[in-house]
C-alpha atoms as a PDB file:
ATOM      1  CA  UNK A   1      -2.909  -8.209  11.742  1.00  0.00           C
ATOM      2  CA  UNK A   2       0.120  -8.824  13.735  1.00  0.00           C
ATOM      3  CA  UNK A   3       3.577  -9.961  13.707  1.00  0.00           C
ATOM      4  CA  UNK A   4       3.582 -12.295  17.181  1.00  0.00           C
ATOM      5  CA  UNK A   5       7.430 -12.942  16.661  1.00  0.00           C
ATOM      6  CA  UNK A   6       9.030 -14.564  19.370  1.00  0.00           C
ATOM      7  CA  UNK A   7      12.876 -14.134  19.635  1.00  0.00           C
ATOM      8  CA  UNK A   8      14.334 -16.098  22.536  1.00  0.00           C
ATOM      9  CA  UNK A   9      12.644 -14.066  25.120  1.00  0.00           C
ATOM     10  CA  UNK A  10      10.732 -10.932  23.090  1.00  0.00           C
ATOM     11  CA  UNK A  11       7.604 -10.770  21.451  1.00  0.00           C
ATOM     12  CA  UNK A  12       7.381  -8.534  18.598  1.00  0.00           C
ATOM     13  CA  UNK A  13       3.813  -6.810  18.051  1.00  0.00           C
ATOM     14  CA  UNK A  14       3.852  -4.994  14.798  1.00  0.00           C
ATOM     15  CA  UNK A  15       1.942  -4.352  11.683  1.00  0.00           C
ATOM     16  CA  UNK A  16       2.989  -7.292   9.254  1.00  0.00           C
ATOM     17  CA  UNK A  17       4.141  -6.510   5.874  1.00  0.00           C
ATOM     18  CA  UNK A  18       1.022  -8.306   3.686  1.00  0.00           C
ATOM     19  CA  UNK A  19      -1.325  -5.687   5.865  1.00  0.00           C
ATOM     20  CA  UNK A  20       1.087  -2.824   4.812  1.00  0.00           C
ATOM     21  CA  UNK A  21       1.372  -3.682   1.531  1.00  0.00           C
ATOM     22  CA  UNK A  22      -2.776  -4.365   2.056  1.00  0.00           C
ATOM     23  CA  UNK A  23      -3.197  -0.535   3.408  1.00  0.00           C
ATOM     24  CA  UNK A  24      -0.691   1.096   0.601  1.00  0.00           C
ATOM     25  CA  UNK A  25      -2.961  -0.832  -2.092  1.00  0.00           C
ATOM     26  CA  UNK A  26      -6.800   0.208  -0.624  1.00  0.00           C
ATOM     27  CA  UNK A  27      -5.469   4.232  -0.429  1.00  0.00           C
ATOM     28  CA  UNK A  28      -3.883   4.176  -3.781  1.00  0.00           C
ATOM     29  CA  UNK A  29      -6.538   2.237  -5.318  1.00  0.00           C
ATOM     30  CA  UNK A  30      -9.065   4.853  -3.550  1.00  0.00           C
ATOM     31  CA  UNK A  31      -7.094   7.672  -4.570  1.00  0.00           C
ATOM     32  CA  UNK A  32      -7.098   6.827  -8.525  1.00  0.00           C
ATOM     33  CA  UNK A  33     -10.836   5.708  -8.141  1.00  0.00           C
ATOM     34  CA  UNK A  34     -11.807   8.947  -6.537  1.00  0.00           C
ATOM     35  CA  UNK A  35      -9.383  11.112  -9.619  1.00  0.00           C
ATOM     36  CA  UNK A  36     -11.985   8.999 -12.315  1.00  0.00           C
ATOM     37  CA  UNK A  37     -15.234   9.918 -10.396  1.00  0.00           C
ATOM     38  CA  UNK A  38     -14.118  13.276  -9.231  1.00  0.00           C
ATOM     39  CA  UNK A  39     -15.911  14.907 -12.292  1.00  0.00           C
ATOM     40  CA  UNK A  40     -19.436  12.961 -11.883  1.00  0.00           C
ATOM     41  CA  UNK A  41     -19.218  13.627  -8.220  1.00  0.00           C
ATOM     42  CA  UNK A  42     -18.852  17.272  -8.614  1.00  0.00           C
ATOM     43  CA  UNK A  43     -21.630  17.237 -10.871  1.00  0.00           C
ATOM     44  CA  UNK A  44     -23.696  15.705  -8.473  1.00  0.00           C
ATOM     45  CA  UNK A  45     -22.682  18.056  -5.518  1.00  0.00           C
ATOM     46  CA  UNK A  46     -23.470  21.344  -7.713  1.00  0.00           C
ATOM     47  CA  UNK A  47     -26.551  22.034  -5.754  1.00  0.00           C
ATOM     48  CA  UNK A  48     -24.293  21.645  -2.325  1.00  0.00           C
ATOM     49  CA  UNK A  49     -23.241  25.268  -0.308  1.00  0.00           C
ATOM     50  CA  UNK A  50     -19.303  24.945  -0.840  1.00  0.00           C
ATOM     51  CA  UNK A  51     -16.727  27.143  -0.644  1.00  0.00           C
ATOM     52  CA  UNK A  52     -15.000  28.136  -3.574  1.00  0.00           C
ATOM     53  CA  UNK A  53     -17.240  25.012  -5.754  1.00  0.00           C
ATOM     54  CA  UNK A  54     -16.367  27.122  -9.124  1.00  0.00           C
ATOM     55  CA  UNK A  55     -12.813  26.244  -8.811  1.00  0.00           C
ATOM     56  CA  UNK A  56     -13.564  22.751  -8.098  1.00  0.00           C
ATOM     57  CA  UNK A  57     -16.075  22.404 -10.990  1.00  0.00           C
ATOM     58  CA  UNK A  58     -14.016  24.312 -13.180  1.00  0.00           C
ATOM     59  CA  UNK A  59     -10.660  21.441 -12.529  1.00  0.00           C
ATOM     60  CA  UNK A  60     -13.148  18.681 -12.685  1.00  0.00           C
ATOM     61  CA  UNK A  61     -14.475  19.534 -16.056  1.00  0.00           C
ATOM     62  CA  UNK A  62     -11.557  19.852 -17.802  1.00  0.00           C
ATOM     63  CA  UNK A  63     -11.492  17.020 -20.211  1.00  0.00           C
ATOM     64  CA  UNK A  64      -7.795  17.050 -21.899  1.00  0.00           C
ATOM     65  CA  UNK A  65      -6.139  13.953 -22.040  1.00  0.00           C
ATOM     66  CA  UNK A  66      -3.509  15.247 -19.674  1.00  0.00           C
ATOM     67  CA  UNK A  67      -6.000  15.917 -16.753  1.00  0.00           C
ATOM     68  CA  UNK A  68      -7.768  12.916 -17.741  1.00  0.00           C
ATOM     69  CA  UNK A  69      -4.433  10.867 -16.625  1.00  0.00           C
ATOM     70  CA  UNK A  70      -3.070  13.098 -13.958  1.00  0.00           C
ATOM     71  CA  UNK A  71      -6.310  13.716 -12.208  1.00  0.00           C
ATOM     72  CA  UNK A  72      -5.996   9.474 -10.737  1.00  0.00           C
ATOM     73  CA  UNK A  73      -2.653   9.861 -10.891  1.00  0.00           C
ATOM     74  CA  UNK A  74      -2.387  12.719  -8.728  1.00  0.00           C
ATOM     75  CA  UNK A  75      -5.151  11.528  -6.213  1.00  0.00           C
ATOM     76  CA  UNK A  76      -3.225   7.905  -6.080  1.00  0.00           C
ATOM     77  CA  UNK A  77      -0.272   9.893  -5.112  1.00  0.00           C
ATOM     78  CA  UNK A  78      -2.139  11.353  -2.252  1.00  0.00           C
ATOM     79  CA  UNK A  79      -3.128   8.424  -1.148  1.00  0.00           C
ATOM     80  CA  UNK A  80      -0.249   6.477  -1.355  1.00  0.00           C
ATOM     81  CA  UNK A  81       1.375   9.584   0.676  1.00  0.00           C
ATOM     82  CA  UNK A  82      -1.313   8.917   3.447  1.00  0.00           C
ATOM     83  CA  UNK A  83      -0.640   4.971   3.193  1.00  0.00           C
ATOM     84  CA  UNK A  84       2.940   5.970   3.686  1.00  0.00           C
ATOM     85  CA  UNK A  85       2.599   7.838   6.937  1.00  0.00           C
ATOM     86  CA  UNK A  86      -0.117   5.640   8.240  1.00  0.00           C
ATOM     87  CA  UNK A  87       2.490   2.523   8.155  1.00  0.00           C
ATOM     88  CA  UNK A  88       5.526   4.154   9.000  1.00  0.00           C
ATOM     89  CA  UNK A  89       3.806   5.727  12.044  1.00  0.00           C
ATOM     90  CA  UNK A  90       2.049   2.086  13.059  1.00  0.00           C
ATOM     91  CA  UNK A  91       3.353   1.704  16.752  1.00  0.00           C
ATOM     92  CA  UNK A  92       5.879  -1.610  17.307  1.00  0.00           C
ATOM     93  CA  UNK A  93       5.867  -2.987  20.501  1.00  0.00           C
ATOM     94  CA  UNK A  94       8.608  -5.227  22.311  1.00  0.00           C
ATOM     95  CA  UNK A  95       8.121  -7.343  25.126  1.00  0.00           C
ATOM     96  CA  UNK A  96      10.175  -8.709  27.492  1.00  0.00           C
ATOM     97  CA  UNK A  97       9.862  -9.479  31.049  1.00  0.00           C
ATOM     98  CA  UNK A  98      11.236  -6.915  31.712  1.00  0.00           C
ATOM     99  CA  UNK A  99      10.409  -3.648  29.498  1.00  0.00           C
ATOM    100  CA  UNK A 100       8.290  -2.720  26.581  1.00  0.00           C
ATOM    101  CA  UNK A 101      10.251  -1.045  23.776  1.00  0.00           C
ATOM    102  CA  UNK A 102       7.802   1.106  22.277  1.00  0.00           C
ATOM    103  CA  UNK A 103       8.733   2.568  18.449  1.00  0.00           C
ATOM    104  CA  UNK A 104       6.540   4.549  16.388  1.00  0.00           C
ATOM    105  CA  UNK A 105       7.835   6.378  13.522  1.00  0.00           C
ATOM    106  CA  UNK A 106      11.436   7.248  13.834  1.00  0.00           C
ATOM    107  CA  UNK A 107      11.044   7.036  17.843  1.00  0.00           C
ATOM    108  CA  UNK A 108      11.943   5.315  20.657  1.00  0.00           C
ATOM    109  CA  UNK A 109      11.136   4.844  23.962  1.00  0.00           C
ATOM    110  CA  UNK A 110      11.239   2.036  26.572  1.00  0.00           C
ATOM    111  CA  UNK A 111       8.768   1.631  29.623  1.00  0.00           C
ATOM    112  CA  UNK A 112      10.229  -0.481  32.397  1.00  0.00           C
ATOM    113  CA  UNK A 113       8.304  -3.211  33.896  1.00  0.00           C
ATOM    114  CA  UNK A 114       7.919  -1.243  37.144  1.00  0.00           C
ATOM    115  CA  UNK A 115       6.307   1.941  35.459  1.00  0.00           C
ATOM    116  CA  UNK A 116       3.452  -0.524  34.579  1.00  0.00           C
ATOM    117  CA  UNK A 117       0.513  -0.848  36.452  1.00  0.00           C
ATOM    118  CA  UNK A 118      -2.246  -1.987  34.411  1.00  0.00           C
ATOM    119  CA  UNK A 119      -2.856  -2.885  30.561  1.00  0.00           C
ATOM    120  CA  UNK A 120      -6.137  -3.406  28.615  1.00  0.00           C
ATOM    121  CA  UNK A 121      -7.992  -2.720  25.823  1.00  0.00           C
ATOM    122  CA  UNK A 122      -9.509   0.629  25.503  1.00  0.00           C
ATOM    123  CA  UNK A 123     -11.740   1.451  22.685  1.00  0.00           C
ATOM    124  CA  UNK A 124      -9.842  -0.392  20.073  1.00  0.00           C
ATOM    125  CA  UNK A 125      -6.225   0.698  21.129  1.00  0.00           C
ATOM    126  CA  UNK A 126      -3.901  -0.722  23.793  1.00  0.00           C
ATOM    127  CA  UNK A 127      -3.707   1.381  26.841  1.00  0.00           C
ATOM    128  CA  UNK A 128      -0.411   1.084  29.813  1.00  0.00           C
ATOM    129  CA  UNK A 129      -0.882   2.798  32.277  1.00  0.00           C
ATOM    130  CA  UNK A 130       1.408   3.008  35.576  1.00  0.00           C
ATOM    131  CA  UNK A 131       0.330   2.312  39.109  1.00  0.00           C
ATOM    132  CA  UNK A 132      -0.275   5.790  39.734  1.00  0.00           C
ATOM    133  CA  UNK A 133      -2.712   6.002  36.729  1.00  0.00           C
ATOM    134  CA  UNK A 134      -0.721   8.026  34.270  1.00  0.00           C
ATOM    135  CA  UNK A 135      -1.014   7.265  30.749  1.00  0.00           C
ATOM    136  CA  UNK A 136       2.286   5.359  29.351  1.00  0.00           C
ATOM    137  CA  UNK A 137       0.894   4.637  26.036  1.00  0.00           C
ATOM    138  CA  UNK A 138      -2.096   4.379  24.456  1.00  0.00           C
ATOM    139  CA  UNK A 139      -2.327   3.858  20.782  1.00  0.00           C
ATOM    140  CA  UNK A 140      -3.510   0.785  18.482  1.00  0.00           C
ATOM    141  CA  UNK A 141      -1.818  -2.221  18.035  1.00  0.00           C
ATOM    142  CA  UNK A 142      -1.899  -4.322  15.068  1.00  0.00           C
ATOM    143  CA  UNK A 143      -3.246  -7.634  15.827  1.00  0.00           C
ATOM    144  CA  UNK A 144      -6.748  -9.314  17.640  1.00  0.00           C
ATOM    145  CA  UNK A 145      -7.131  -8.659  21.027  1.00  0.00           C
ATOM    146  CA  UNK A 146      -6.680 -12.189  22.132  1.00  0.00           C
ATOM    147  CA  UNK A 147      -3.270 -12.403  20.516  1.00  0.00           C
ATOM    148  CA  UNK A 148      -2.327  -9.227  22.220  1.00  0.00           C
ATOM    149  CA  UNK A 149      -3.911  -9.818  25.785  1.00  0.00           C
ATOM    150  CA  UNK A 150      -1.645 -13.331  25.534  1.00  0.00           C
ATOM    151  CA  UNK A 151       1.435 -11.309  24.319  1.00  0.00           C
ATOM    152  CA  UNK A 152       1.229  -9.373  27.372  1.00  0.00           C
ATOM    153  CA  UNK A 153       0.023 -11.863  29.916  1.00  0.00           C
ATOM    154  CA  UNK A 154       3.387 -14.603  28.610  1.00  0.00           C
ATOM    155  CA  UNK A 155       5.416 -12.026  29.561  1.00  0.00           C
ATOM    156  CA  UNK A 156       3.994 -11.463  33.340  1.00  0.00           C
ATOM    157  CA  UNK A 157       2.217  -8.089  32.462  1.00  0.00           C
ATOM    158  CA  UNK A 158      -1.109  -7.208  34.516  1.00  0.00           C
ATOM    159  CA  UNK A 159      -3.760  -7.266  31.513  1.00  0.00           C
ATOM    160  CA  UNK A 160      -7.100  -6.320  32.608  1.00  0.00           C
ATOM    161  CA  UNK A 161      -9.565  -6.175  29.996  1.00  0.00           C
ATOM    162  CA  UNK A 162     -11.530  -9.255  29.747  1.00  0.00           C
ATOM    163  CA  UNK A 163     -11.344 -11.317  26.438  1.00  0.00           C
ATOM    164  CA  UNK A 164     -14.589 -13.892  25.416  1.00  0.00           C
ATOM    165  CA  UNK A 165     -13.255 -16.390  23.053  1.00  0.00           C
ATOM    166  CA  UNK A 166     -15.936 -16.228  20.126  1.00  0.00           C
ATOM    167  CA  UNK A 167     -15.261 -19.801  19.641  1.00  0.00           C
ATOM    168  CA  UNK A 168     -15.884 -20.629  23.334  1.00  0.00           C
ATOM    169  CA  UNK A 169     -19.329 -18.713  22.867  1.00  0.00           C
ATOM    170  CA  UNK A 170     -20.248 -20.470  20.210  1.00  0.00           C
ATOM    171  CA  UNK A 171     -20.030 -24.090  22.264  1.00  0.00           C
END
């Protein structure tokens, strides 16, 4: 999902809040479920080959009240910890007709509208790339590909992946 914001003459492509909040609830969630079933699974995967699977069945069998708590606990932690990087890494992107602002994480960088040569689609991420053929950025970008080939193409930018409206098929 994407923020499309337009501000006078930017467009703001960014993960929206609902699909953070979305992404910090499914890893939590999976991080508690997987502290309740850790004990069944390890059960189950007694007859695997792993490394050091004493230790593991040994934690997952303790039954006190205490583990029985901090074992989801623990693993929702985790997750949320993953949820927390994933989102605060998501790459923004701001376009103008004249430069890209490009933030992920705690940096910054612009691309000027001469660096770019070419922008498309490239197995599920957004790829720039400058006349020359160097890589500017290529990362994903919250949002469906329609909304982001228009982003780019309102503000003049050479976007070369080709787009089928599933609507338009569907006629």
């Amino acid at each position: 999902m994407t923020t499309g914001q337009q501000s006078g003459d930017a467009t703001t492509l960014k993960m929206t809040p609902r699909t953070k909040l979305l992404v910090w609830a499914v890893l939590g969630a999976a991080g508690v479920g997987l502290g309740v079933a850790l004990p069944w699974l390890l059960q189950h995967a007694a007859s695997w080959p792993i490394p050091y699977f004493t230790v593991l069945e040994a934690i997952g069998s303790i039954d006190s009240p205490l583990m029985v708590i901090g074992r989801p606990a623990a693993l929702g932690l985790v997750g949320l910890t993953i949820a927390f990087f994933i989102t605060h890494e998501a790459a923004t992107l701001v376009l103008t007709d004249e430069e890209i602002t490009v933030t992920e994480g705690d940096d910054t960088r612009i691309i000027e509208r001469g660096q770019v040569g070419g922008v498309y689609a490239r197995g599920g991420k957004v790829r720039i790339e400058s006349p020359e053929g160097r890589i500017l950025f290529h990362d994903d970008v919250e949002g469906g590909k329609l909304a982001i080939a228009a982003a780019f193409r309102r503000h003049g930018y050479p976007w070369e992946s080709i787009e089928r409206d599933p609507k338009a098929a569907a006629r």
